[in-house]
PDB file of N, CA and C in Angstrom:
ATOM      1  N   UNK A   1      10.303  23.224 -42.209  1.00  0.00           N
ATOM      2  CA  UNK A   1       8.977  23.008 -42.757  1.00  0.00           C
ATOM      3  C   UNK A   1       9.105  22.345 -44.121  1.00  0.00           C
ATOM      4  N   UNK A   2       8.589  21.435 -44.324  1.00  0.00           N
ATOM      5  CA  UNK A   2       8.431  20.940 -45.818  1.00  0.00           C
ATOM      6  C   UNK A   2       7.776  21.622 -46.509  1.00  0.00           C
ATOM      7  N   UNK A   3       8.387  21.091 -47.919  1.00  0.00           N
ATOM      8  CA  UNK A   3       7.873  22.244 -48.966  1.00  0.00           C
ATOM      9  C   UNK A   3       6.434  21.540 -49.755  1.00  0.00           C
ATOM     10  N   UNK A   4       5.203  22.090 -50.023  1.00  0.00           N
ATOM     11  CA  UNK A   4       4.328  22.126 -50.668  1.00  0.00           C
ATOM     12  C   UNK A   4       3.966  21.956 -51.513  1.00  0.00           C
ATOM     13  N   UNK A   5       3.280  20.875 -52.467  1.00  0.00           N
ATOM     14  CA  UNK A   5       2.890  20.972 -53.436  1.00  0.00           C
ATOM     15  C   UNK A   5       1.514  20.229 -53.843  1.00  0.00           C
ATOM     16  N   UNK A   6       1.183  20.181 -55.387  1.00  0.00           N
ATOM     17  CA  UNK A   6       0.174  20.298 -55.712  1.00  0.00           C
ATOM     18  C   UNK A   6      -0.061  18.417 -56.101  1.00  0.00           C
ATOM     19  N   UNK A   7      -1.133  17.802 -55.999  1.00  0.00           N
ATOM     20  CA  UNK A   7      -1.342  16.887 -56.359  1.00  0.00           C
ATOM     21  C   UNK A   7      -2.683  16.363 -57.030  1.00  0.00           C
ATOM     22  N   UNK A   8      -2.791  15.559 -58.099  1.00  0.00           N
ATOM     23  CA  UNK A   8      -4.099  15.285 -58.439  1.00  0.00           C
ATOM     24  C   UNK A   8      -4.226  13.961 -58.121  1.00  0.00           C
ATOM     25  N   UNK A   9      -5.356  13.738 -57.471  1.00  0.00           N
ATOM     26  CA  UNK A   9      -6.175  12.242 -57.041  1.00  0.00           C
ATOM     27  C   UNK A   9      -7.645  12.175 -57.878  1.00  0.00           C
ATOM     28  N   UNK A  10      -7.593  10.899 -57.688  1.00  0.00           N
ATOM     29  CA  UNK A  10      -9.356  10.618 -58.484  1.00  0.00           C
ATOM     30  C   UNK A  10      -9.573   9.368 -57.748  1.00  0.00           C
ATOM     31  N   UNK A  11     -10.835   9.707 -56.841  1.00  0.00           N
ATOM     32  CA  UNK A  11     -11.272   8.635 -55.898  1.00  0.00           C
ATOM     33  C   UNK A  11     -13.054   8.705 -56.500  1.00  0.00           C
ATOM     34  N   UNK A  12     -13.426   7.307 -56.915  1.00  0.00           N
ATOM     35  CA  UNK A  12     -14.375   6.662 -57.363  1.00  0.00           C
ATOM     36  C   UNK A  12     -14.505   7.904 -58.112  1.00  0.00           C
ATOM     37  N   UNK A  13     -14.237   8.307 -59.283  1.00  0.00           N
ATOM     38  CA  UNK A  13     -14.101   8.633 -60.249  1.00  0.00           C
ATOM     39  C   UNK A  13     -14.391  10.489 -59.817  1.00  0.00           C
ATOM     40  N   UNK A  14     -13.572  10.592 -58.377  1.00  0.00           N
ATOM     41  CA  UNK A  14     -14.113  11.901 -58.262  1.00  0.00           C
ATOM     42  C   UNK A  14     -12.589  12.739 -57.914  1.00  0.00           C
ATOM     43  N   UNK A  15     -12.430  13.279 -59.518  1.00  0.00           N
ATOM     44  CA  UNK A  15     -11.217  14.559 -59.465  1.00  0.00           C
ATOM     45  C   UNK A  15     -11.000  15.251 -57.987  1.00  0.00           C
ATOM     46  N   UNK A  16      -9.725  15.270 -57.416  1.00  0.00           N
ATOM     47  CA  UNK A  16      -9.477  15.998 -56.135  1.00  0.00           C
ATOM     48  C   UNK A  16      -7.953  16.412 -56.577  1.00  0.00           C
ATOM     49  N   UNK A  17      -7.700  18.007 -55.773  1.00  0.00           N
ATOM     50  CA  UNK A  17      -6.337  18.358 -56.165  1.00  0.00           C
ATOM     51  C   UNK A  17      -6.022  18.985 -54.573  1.00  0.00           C
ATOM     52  N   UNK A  18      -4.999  17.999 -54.883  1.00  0.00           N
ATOM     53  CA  UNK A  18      -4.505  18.361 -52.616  1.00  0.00           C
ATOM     54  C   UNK A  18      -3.235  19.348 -52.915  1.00  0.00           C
ATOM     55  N   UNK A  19      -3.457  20.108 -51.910  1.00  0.00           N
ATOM     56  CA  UNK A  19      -2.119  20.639 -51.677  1.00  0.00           C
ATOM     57  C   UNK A  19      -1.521  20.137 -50.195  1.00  0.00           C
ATOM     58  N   UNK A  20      -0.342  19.382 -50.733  1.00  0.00           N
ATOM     59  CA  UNK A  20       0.190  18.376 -49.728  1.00  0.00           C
ATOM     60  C   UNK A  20       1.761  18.764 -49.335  1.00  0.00           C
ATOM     61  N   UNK A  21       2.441  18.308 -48.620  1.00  0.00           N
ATOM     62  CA  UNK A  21       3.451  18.359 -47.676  1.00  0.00           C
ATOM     63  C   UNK A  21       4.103  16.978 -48.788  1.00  0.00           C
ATOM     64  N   UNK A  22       5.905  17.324 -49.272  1.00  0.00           N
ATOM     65  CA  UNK A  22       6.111  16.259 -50.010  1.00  0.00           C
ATOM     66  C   UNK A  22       6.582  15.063 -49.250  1.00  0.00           C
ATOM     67  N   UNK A  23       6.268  14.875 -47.635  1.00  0.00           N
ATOM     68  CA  UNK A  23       6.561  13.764 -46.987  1.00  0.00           C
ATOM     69  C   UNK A  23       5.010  13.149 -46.852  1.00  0.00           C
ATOM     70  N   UNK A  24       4.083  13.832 -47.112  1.00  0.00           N
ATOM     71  CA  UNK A  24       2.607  13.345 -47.041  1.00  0.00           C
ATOM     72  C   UNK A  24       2.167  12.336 -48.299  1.00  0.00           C
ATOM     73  N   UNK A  25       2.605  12.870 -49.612  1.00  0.00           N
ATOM     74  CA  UNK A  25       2.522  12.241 -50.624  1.00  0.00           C
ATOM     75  C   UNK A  25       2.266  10.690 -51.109  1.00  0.00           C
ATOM     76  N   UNK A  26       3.382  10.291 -50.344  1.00  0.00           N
ATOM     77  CA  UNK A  26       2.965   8.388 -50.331  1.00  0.00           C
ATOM     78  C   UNK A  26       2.013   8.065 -49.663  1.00  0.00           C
ATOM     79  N   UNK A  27       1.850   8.037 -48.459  1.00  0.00           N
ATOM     80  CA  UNK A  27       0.462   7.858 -47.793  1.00  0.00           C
ATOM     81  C   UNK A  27      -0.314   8.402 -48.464  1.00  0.00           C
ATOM     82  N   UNK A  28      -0.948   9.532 -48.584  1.00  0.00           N
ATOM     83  CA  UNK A  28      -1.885   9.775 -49.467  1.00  0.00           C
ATOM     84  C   UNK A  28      -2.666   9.221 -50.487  1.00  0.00           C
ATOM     85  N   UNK A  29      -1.094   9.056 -51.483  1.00  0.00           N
ATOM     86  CA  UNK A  29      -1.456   8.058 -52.722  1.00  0.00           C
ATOM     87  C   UNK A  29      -1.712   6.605 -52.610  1.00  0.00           C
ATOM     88  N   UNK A  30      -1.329   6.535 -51.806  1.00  0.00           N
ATOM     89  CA  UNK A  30      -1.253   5.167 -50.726  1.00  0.00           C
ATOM     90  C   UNK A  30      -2.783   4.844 -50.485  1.00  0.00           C
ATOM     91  N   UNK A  31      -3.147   5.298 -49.735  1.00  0.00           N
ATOM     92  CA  UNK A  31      -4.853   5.455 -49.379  1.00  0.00           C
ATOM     93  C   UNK A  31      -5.603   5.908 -50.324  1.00  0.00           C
ATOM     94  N   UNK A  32      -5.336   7.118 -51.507  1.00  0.00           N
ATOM     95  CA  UNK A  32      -6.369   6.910 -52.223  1.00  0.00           C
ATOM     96  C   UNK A  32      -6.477   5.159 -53.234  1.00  0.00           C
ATOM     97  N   UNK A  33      -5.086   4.948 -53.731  1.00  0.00           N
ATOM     98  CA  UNK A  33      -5.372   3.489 -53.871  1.00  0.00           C
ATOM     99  C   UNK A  33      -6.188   2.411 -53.244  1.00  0.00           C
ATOM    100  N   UNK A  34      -6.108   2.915 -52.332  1.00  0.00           N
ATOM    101  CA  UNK A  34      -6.888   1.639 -51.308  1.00  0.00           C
ATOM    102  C   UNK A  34      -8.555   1.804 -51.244  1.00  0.00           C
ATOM    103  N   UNK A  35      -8.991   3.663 -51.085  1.00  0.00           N
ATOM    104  CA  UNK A  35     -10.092   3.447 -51.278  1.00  0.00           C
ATOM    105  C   UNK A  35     -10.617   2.962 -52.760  1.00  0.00           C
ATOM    106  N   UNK A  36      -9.749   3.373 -53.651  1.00  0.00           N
ATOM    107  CA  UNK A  36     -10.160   2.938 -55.097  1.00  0.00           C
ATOM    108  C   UNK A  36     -10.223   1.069 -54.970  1.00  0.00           C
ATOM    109  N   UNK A  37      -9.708   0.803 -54.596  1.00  0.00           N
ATOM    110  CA  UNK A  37      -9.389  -0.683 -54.472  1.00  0.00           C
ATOM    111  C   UNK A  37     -10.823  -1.185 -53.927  1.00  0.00           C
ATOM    112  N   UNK A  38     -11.154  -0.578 -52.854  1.00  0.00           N
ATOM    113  CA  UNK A  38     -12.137  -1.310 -51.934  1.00  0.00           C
ATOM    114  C   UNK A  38     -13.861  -0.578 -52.702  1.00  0.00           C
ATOM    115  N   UNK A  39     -13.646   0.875 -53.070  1.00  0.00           N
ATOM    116  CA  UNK A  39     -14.607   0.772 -53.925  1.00  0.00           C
ATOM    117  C   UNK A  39     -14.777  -0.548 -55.328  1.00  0.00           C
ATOM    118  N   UNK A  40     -14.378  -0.103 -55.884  1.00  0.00           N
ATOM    119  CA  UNK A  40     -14.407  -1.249 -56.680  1.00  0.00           C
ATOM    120  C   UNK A  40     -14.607  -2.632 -56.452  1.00  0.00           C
ATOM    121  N   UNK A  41     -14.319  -3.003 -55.108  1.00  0.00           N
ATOM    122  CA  UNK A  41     -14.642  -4.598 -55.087  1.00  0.00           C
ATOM    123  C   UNK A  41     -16.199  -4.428 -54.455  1.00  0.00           C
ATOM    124  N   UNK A  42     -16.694  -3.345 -53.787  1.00  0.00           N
ATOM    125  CA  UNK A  42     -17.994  -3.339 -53.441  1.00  0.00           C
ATOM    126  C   UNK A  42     -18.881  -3.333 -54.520  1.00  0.00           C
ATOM    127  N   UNK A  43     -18.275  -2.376 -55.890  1.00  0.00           N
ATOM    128  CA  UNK A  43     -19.448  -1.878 -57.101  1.00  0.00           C
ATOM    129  C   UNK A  43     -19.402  -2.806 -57.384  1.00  0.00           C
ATOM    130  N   UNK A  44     -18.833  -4.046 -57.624  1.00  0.00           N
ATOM    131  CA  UNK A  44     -18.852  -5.291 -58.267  1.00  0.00           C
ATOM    132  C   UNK A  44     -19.760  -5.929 -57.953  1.00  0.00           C
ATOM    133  N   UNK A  45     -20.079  -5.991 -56.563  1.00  0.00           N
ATOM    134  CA  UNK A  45     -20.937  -7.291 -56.154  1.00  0.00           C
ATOM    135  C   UNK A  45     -22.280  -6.055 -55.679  1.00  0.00           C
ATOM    136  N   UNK A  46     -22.619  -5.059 -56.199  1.00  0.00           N
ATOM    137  CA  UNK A  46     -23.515  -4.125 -55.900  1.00  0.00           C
ATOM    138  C   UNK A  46     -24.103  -3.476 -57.386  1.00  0.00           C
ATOM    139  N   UNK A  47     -25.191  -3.149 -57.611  1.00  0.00           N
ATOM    140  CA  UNK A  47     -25.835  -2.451 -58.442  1.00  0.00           C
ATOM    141  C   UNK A  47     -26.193  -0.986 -58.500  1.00  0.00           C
ATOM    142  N   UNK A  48     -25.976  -0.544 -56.933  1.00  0.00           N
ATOM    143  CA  UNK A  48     -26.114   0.617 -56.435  1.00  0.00           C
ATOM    144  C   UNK A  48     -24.903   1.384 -57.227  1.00  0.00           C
ATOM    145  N   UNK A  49     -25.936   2.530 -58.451  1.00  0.00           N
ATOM    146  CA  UNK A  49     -24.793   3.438 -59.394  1.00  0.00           C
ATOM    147  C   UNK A  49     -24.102   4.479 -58.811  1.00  0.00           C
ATOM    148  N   UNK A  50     -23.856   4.632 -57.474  1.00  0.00           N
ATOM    149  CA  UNK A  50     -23.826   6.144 -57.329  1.00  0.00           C
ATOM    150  C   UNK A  50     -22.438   5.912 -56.471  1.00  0.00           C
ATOM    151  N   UNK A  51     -21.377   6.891 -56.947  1.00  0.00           N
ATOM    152  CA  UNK A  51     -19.946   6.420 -56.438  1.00  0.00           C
ATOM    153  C   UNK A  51     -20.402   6.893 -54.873  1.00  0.00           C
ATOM    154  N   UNK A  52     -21.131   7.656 -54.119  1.00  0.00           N
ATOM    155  CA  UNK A  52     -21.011   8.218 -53.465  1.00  0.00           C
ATOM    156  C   UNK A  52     -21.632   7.236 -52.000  1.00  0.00           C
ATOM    157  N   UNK A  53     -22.750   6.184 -52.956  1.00  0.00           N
ATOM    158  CA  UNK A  53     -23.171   4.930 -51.796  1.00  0.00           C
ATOM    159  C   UNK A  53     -21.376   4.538 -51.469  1.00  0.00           C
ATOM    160  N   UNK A  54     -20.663   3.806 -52.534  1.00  0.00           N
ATOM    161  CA  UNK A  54     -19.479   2.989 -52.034  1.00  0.00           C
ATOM    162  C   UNK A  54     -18.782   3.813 -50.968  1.00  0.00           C
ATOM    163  N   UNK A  55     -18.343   5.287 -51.808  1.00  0.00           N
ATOM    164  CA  UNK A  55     -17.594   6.246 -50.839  1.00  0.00           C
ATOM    165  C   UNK A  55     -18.316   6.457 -49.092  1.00  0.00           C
ATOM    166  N   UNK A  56     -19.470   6.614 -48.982  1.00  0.00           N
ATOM    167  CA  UNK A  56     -19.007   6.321 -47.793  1.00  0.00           C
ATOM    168  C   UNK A  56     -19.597   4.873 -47.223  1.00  0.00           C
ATOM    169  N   UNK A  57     -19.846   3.887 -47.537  1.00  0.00           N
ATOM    170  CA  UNK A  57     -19.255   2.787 -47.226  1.00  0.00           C
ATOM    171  C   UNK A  57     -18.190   2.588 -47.017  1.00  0.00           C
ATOM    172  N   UNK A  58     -17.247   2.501 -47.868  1.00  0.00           N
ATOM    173  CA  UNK A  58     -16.048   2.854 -47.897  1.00  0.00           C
ATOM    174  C   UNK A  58     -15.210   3.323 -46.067  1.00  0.00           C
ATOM    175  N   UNK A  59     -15.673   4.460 -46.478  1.00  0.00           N
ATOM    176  CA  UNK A  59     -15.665   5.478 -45.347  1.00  0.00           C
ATOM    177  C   UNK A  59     -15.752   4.892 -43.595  1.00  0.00           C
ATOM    178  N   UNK A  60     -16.649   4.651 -43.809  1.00  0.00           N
ATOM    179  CA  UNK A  60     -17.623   3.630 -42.701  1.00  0.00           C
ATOM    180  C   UNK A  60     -16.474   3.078 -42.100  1.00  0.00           C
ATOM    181  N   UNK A  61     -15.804   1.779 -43.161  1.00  0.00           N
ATOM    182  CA  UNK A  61     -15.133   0.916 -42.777  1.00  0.00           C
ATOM    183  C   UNK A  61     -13.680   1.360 -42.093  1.00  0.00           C
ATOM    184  N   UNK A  62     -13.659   2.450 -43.046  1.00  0.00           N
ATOM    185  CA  UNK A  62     -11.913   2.660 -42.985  1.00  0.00           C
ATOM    186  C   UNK A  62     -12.093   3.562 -40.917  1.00  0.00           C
ATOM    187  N   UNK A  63     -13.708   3.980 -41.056  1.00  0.00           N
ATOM    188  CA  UNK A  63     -13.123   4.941 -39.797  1.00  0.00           C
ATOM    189  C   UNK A  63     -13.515   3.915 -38.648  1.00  0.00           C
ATOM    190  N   UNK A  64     -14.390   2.591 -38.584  1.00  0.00           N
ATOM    191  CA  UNK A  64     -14.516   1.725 -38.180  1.00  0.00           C
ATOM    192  C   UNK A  64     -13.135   1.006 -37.413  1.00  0.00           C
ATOM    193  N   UNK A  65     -12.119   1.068 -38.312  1.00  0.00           N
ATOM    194  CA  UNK A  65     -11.072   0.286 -37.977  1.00  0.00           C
ATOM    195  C   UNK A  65      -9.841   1.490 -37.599  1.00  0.00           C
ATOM    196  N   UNK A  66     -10.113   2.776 -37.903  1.00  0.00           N
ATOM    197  CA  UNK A  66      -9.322   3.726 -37.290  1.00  0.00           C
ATOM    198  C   UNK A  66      -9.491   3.691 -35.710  1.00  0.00           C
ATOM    199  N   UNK A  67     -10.846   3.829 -35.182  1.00  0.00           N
ATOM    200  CA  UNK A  67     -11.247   3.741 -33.900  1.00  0.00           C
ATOM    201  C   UNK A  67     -10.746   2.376 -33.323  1.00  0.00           C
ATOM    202  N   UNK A  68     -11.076   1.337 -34.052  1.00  0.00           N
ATOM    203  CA  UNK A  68     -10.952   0.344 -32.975  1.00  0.00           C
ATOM    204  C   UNK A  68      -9.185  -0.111 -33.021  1.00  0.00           C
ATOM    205  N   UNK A  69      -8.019   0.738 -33.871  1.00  0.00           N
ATOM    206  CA  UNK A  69      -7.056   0.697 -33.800  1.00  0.00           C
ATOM    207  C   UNK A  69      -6.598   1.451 -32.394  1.00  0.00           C
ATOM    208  N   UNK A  70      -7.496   2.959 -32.354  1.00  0.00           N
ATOM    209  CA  UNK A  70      -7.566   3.888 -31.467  1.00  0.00           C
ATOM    210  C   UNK A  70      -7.404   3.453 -30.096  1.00  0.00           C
ATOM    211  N   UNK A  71      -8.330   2.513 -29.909  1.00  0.00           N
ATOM    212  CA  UNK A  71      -8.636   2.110 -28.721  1.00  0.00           C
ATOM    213  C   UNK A  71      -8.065   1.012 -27.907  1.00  0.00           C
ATOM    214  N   UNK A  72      -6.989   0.240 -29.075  1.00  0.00           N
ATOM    215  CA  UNK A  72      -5.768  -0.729 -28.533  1.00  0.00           C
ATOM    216  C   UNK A  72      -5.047   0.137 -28.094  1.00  0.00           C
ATOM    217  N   UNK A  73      -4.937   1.460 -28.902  1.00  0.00           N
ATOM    218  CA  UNK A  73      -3.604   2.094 -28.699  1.00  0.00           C
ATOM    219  C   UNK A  73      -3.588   2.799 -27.192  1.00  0.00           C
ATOM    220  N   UNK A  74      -4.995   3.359 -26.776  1.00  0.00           N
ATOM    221  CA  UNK A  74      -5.324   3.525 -25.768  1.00  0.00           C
ATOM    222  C   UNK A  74      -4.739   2.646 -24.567  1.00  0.00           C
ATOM    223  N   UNK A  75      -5.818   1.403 -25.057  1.00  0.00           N
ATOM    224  CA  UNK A  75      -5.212   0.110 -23.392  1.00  0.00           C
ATOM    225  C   UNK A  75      -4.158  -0.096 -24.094  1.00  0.00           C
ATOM    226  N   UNK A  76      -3.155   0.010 -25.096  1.00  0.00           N
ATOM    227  CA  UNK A  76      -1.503  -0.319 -24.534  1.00  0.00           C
ATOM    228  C   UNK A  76      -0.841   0.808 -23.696  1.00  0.00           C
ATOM    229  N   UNK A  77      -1.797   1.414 -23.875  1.00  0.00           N
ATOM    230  CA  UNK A  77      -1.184   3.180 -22.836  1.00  0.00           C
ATOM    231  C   UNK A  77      -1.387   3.268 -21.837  1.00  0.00           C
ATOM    232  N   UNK A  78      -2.395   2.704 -21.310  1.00  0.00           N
ATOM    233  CA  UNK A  78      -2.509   2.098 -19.347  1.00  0.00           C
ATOM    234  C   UNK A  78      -1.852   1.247 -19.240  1.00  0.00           C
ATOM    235  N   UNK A  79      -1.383   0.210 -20.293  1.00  0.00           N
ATOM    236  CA  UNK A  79      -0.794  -0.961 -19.944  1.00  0.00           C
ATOM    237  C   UNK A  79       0.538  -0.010 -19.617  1.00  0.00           C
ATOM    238  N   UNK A  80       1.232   0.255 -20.265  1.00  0.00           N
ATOM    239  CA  UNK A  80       2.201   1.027 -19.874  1.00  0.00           C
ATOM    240  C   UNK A  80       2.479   1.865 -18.782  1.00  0.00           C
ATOM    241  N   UNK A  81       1.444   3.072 -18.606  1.00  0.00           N
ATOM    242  CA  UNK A  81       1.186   4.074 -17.344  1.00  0.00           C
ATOM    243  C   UNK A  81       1.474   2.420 -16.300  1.00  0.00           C
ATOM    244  N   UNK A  82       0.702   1.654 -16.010  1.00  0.00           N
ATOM    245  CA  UNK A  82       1.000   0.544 -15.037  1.00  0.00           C
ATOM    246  C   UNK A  82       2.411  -0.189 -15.062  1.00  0.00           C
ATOM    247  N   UNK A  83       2.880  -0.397 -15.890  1.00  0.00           N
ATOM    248  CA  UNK A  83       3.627  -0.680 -15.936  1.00  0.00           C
ATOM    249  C   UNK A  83       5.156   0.199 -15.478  1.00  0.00           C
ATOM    250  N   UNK A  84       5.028   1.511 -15.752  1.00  0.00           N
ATOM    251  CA  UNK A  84       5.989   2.696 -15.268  1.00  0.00           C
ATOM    252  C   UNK A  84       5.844   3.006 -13.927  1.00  0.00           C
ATOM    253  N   UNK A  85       4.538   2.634 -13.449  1.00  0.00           N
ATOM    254  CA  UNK A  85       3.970   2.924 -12.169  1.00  0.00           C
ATOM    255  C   UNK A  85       4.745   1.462 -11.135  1.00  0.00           C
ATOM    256  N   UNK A  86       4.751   0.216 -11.769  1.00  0.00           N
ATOM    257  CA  UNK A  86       5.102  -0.912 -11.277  1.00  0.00           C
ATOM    258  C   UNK A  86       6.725  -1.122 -11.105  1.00  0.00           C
ATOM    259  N   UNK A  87       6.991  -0.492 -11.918  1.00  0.00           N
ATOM    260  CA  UNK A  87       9.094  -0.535 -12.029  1.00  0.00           C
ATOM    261  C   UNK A  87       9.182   0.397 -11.138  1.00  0.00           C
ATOM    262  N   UNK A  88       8.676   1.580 -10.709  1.00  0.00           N
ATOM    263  CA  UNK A  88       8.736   3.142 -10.103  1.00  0.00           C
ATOM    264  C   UNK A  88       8.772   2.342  -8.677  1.00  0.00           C
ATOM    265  N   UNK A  89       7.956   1.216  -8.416  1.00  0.00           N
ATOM    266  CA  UNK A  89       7.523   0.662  -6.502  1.00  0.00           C
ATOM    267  C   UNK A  89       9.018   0.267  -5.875  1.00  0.00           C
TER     268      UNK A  89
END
């Protein structure tokens, strides 16, 4: 089991303290960068004050493209099942 610890993040200016796994850590920090990144290029070209419009905008997008990653990963997985099924004849 990996060992545990404590971390501080600040996503659109909102203090968070994870208790994380120390192989989790880069990703993590990884992605909160990114939402900081992508907030910020939205507040720019937006007037809307409230970190919490970008965040889930933000949000939106990132789970937008989780799913439709989801769903390649899916049809490469029949492609396969067919394919195991086709070498098996």
């Amino acid at each position: 089991m990996s060992e545990k610890r404590n971390i501080n993040l600040t996503i659109a200016d909102i203090p968070l303290n994870l208790n994380i796994t120390a192989t989790d850590e880069e990703i993590i920090r990884k992605a909160a960068k990114e939402i900081n990144e992508r907030v910020l290029k939205y507040k720019s070209g937006n007037s809307e004050p409230e970190p919490f419009y970008f965040l889930a905008y933000v949000s939106l997008l990132h789970t937008i493209k989780m799913l439709q990653q989801e769903q390649k990963f899916n049809e490469i997985e029949q492609i396969n099942l067919k394919l195991d099924e086709f070498i098996k004849e």
